[in-house]
N, C-alpha and C. Protein backbone atom coordinates (compact mmCIF):
# COMPACT_ATOMS: atom_id res chain seq x y z
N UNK A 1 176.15 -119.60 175.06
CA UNK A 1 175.72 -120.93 175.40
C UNK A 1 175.11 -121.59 174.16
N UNK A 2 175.45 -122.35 173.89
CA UNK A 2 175.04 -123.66 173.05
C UNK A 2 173.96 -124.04 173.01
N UNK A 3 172.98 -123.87 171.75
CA UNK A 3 171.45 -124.56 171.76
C UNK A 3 171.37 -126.57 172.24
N UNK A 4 170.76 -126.21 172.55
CA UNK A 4 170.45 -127.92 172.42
C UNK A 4 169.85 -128.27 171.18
N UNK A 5 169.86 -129.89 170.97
CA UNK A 5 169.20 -130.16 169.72
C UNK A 5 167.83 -129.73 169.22
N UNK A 6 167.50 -130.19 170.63
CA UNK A 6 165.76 -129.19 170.76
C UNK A 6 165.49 -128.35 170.07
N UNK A 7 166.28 -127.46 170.55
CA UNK A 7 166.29 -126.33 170.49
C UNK A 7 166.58 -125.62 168.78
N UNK A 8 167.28 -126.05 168.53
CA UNK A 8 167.79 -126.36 167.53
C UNK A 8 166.87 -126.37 166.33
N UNK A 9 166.18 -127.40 166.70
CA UNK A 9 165.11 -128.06 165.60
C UNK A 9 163.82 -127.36 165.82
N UNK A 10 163.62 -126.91 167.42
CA UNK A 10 162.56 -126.27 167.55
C UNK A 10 162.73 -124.72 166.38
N UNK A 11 163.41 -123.89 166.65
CA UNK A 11 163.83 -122.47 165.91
C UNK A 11 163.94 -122.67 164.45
N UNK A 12 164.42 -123.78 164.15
CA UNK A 12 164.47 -123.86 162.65
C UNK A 12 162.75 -124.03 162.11
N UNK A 13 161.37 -124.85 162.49
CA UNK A 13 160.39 -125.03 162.75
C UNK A 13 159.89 -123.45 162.87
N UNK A 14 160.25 -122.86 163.77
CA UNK A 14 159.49 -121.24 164.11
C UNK A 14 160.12 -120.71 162.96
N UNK A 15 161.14 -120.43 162.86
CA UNK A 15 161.71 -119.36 161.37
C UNK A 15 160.96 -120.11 160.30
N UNK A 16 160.42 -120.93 159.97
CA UNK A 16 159.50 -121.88 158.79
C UNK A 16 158.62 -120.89 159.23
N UNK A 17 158.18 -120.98 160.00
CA UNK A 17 156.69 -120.69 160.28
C UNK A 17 156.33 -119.29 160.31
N UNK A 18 157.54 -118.47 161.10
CA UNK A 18 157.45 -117.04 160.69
C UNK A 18 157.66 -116.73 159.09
N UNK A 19 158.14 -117.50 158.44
CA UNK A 19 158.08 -117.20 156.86
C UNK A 19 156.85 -117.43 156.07
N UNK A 20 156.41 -118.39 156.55
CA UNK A 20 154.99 -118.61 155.97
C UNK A 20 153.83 -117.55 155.79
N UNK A 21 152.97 -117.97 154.95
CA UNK A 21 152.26 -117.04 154.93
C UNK A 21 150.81 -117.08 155.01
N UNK A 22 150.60 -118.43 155.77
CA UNK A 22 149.43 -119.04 156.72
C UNK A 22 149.58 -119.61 157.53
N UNK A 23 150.93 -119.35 158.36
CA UNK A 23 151.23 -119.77 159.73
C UNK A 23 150.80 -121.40 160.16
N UNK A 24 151.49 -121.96 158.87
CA UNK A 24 151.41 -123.50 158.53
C UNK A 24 152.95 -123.78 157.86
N UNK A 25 153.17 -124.65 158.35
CA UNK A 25 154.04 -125.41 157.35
C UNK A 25 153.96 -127.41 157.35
N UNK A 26 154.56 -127.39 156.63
CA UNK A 26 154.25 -128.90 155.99
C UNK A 26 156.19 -129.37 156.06
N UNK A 27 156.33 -130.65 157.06
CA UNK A 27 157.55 -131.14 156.90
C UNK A 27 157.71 -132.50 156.93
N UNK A 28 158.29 -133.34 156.52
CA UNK A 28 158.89 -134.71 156.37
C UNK A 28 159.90 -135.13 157.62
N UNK A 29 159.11 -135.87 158.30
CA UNK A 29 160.26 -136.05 159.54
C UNK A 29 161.50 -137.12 159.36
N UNK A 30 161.75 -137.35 158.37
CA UNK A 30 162.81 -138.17 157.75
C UNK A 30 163.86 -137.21 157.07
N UNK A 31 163.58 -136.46 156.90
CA UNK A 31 164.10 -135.56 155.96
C UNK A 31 164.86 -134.53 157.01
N UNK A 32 164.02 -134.15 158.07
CA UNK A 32 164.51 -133.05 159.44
C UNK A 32 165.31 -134.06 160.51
N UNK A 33 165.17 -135.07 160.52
CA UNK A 33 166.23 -135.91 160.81
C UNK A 33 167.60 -136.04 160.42
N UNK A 34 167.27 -136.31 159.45
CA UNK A 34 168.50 -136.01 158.07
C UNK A 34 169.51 -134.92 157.94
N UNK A 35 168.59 -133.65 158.43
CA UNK A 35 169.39 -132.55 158.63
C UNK A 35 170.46 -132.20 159.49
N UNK A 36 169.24 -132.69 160.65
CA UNK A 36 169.71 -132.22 161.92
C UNK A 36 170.71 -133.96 162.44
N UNK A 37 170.92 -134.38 161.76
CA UNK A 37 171.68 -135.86 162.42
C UNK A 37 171.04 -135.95 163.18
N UNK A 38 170.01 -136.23 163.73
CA UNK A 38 169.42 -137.46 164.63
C UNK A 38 168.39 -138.23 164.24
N UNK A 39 168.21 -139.38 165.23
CA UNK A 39 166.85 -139.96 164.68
C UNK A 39 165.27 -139.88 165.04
N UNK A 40 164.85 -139.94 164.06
CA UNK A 40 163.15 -139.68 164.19
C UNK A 40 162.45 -139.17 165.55
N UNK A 41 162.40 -140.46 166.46
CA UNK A 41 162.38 -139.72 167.32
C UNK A 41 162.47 -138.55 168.13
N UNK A 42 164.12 -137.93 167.69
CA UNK A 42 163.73 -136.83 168.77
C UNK A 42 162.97 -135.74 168.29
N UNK A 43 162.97 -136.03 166.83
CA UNK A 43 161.83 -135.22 166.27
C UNK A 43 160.74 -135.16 166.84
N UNK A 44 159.52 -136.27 166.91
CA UNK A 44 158.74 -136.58 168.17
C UNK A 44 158.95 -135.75 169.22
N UNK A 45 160.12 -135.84 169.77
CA UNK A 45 159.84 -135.38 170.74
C UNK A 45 159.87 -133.73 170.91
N UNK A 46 160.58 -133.64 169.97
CA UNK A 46 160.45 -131.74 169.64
C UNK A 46 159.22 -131.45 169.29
N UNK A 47 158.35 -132.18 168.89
CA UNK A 47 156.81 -131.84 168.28
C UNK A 47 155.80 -132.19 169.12
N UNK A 48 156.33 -133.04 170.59
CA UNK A 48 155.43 -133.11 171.38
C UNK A 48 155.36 -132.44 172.31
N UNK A 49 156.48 -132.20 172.52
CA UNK A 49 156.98 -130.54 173.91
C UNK A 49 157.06 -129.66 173.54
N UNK A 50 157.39 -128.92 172.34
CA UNK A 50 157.35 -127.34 172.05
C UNK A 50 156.26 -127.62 170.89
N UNK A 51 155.66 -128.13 169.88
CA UNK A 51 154.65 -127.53 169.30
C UNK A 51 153.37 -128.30 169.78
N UNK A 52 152.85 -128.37 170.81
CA UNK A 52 151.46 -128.63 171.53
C UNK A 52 150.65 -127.78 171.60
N UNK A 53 149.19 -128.03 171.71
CA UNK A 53 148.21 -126.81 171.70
C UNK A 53 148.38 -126.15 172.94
N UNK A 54 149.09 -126.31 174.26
CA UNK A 54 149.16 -125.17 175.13
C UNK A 54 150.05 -123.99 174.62
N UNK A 55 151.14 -124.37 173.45
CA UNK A 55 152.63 -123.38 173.36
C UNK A 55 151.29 -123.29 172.10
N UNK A 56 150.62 -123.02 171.41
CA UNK A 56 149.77 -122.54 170.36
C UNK A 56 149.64 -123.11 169.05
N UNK A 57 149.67 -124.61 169.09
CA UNK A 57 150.12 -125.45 167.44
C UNK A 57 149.30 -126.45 167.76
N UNK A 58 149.04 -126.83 166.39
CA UNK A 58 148.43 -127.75 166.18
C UNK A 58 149.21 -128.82 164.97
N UNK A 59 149.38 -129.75 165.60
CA UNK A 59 150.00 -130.74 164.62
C UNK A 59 149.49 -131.77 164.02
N UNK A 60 149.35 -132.32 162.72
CA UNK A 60 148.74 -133.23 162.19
C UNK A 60 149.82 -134.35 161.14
N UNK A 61 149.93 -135.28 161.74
CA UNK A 61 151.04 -136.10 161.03
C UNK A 61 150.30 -137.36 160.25
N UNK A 62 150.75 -138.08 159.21
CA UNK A 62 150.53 -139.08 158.27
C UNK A 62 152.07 -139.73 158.16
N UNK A 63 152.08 -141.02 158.88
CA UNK A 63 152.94 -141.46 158.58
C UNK A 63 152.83 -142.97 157.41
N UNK A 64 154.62 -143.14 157.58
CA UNK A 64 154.53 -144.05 156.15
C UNK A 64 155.21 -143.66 155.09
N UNK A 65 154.98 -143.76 153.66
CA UNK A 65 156.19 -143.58 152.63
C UNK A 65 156.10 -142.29 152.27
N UNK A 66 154.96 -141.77 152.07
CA UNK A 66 154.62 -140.15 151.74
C UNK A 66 153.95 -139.13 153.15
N UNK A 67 154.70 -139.96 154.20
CA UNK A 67 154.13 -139.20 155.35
C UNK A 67 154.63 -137.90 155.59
N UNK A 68 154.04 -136.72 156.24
CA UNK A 68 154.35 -135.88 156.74
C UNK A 68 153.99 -135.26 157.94
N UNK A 69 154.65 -134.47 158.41
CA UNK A 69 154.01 -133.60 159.78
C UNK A 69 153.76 -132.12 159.13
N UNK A 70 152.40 -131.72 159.77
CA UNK A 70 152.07 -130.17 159.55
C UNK A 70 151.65 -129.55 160.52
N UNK A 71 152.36 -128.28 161.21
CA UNK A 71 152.26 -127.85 161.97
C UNK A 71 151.77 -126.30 161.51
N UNK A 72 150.62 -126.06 162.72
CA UNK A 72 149.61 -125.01 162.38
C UNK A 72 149.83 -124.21 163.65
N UNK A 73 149.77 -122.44 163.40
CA UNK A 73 150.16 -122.05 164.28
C UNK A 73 149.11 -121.37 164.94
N UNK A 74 148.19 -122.07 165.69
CA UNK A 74 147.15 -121.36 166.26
C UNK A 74 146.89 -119.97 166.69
N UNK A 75 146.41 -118.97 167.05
CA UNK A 75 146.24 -117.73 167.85
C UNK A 75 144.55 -117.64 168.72
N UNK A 76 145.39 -116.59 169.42
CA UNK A 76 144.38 -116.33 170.61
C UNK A 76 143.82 -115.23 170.38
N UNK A 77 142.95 -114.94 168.78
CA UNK A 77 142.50 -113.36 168.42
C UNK A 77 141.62 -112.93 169.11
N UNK A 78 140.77 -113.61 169.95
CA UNK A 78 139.41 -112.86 170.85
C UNK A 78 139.56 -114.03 172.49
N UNK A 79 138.17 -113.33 172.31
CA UNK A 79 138.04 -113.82 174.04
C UNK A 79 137.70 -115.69 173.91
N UNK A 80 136.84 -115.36 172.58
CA UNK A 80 136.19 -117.50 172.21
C UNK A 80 137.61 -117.88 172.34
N UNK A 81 138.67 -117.66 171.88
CA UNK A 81 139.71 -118.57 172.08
C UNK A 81 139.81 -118.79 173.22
N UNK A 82 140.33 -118.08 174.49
CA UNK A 82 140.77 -117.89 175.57
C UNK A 82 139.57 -118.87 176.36
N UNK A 83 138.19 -118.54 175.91
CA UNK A 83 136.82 -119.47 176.50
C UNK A 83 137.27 -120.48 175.91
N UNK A 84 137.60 -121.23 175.10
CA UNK A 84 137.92 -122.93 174.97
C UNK A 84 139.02 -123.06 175.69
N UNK A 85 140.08 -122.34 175.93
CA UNK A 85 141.40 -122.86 176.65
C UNK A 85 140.51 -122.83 178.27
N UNK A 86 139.42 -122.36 178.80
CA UNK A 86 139.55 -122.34 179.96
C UNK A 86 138.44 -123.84 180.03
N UNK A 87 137.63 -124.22 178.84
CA UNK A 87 137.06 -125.02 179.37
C UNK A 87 138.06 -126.24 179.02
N UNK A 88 138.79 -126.28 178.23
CA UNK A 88 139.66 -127.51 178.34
C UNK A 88 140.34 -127.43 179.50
N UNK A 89 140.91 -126.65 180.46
CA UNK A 89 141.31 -126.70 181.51
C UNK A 89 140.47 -126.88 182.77
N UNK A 90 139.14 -126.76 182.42
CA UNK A 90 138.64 -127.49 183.55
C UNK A 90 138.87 -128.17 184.87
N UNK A 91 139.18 -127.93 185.75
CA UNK A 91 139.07 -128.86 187.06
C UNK A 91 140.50 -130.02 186.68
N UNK A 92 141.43 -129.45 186.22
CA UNK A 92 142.48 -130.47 185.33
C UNK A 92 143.58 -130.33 185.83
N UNK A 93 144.57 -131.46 186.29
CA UNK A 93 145.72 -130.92 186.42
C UNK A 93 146.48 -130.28 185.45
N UNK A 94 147.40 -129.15 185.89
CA UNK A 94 148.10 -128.49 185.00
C UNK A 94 149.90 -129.27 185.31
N UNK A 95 150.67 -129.44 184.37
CA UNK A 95 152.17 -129.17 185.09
C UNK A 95 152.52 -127.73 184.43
N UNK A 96 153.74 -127.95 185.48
CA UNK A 96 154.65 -127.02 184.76
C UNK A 96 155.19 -126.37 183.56
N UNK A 97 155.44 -127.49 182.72
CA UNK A 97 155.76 -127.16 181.69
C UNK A 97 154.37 -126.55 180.75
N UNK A 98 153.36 -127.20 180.89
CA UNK A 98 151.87 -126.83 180.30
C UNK A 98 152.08 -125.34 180.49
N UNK A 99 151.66 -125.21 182.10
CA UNK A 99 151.73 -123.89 182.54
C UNK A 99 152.86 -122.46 181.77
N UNK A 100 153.81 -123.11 181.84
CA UNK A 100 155.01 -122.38 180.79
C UNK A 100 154.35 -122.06 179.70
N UNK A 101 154.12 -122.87 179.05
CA UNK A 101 154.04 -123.21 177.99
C UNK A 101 152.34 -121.72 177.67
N UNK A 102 151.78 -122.20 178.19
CA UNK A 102 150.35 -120.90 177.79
C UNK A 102 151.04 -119.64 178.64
N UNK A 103 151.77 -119.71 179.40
CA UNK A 103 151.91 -118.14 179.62
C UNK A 103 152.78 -117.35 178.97
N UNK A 104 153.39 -118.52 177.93
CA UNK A 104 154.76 -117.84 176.42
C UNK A 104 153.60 -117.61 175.24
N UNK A 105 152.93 -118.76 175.51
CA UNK A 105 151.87 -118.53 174.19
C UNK A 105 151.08 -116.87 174.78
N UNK A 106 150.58 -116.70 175.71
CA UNK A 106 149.78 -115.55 176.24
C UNK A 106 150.56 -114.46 176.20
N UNK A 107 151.81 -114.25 176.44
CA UNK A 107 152.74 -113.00 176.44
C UNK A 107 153.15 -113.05 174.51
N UNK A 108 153.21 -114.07 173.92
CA UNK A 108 153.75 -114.36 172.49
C UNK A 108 152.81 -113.03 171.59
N UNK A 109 151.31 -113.65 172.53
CA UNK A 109 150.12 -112.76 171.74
C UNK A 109 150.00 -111.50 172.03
N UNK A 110 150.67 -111.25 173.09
CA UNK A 110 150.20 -109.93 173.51
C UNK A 110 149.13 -109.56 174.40
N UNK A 111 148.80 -110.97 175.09
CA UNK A 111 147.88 -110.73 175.92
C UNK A 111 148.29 -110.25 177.49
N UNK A 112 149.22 -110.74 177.70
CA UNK A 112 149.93 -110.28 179.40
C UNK A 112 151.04 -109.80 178.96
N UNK A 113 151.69 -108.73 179.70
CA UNK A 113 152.99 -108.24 179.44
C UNK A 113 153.83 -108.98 179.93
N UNK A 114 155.45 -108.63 179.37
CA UNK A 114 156.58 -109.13 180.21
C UNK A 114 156.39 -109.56 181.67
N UNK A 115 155.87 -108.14 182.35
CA UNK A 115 156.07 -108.32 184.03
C UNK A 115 155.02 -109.37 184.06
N UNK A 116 154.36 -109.22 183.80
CA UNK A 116 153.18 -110.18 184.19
C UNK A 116 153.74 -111.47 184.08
N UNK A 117 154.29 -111.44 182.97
CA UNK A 117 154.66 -113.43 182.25
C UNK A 117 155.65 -113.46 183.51
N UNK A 118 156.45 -112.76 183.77
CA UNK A 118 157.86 -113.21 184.95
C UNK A 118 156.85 -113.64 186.28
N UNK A 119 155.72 -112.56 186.58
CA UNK A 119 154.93 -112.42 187.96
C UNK A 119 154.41 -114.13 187.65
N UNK A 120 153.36 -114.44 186.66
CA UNK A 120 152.76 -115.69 186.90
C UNK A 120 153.28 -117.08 186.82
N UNK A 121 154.98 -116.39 185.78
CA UNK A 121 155.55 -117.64 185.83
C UNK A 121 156.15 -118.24 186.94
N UNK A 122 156.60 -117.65 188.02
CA UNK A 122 157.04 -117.64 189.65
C UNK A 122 155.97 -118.15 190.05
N UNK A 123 154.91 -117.45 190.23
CA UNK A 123 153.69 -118.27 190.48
C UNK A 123 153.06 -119.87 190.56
N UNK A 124 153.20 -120.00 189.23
CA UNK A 124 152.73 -121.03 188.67
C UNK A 124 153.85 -122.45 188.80
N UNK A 125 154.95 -121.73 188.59
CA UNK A 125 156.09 -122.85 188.96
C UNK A 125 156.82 -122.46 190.29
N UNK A 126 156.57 -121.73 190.88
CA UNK A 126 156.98 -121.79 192.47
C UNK A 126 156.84 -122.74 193.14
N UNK A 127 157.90 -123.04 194.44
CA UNK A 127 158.37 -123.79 195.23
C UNK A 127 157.27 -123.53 196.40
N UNK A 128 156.39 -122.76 196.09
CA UNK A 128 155.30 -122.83 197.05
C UNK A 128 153.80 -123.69 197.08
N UNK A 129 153.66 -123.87 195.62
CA UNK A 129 153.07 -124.87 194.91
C UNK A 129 153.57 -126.66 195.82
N UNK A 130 154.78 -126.72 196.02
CA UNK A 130 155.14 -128.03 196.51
C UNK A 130 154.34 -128.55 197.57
N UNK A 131 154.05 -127.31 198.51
CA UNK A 131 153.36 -127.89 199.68
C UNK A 131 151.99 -128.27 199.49
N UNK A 132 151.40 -128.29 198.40
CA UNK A 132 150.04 -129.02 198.08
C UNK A 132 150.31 -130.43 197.70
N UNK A 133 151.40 -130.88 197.70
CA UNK A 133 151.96 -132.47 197.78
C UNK A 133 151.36 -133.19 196.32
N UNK A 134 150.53 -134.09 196.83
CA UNK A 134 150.22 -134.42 195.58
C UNK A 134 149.23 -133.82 194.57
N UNK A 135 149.04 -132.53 195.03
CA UNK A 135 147.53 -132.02 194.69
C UNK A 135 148.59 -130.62 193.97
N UNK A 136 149.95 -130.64 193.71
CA UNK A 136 150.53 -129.65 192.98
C UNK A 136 149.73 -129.23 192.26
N UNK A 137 149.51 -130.17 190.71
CA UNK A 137 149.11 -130.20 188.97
C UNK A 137 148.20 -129.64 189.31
N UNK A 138 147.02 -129.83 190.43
CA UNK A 138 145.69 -129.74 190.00
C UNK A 138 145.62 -128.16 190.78
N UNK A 139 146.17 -127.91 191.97
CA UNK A 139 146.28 -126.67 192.22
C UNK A 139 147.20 -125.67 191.40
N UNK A 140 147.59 -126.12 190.70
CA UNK A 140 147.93 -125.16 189.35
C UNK A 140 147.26 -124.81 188.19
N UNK A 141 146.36 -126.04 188.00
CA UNK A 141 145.17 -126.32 186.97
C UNK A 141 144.42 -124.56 187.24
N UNK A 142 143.84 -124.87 188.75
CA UNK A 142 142.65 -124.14 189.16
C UNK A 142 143.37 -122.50 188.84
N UNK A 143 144.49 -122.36 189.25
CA UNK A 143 145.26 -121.07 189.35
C UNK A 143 145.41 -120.77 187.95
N UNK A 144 145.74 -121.40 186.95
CA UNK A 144 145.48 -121.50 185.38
C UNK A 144 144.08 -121.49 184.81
N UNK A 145 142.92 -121.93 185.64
CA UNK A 145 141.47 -121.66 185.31
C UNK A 145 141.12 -120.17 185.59
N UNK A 146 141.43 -120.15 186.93
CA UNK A 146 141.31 -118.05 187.63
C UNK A 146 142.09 -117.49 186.46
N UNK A 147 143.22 -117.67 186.05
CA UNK A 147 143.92 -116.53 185.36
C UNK A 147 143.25 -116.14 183.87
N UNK A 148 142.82 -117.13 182.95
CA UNK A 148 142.09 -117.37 182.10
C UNK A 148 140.58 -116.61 182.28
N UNK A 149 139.72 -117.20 183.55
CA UNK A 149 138.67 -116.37 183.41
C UNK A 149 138.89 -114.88 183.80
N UNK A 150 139.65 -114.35 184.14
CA UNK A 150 140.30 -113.00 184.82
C UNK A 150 140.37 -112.16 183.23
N UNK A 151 141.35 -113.01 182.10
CA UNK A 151 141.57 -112.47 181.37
C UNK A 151 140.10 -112.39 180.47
N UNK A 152 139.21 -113.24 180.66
CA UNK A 152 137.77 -113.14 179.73
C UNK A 152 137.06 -111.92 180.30
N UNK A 153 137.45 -112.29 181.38
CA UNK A 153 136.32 -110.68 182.34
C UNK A 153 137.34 -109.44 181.75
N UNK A 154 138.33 -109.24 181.35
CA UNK A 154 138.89 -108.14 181.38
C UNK A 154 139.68 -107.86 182.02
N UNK A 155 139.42 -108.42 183.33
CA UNK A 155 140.58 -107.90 184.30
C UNK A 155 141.94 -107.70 185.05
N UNK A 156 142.62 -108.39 183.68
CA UNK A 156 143.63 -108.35 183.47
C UNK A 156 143.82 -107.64 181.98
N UNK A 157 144.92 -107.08 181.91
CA UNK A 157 145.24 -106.04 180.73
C UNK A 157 146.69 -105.60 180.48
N UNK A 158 147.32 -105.93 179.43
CA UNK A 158 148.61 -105.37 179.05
C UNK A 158 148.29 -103.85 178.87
């Protein structure tokens, strides 16, 4: 099967980044346009859905004639990390994709195993979730707050 452009642009971005050797890199979004034939935008949009601080990045762009994007590849080395992800999640709606998104970053690190990432990802994006109607996001939020403090207490463990 065939990457998407996304996709595409996303992997070329991670192989940067796995080469690096401060889990930073520095790119010109005119230039990754250029490469990849498309325009700017969907760059944007590859940098707003796969490198966000839930999937573990931090991005800092300067645009303009000498603008660039730099993308930083955060980690989850102790528990203080895991304590700011739970207070930014606060009482918050979560979606889906968010949700995805920290339980690739959490299995990425080594914090939940495989089974686990398959167990919470069913979970978290299950069709059982629907029947909270409009209160989905936020009853996923809370289920994304429990799993987080679970993992600060310990009580969860690869």
């Amino acid at each position: 099967m065939a990457a998407t452009l996304a996709e595409q642009i996303e992997n070329y971005i991670k192989r940067l980044l796995a080469l690096s050797d401060d889990n930073s890199v520095e790119l010109r979004r005119a230039e990754l346009a250029e490469m990849f034939m498309c325009v700017p935008s969907q760059i944007n949009y590859v940098l707003s859905t796969r490198f966000n601080s839930e999937a573990g990045y931090y991005v800092e762009t300067r645009r303009g004639g000498s603008g660039y994007v730099r993308i930083i590849r955060t980690g989850l080395a102790d528990s203080g990390d895991l304590t700011r992800l739970l207070a930014e999640a606060k009482d918050k709606p979560v979606g889906r994709k968010a949700a995805d998104n920290l339980l690739l970053r959490l299995r990425g690190e080594d914090i939940i195993t495989e089974r686990e990432t398959a167990i919470l990802r069913a979970m978290l994006a299950g069709d059982a979730l629907r029947l909270a109607g409009d209160n989905e996001e936020l009853l996923r939020g809370r289920m994304v707050r429990l799993l987080l403090m679970n993992l600060i207490r310990g009580d969860l463990k690869s």
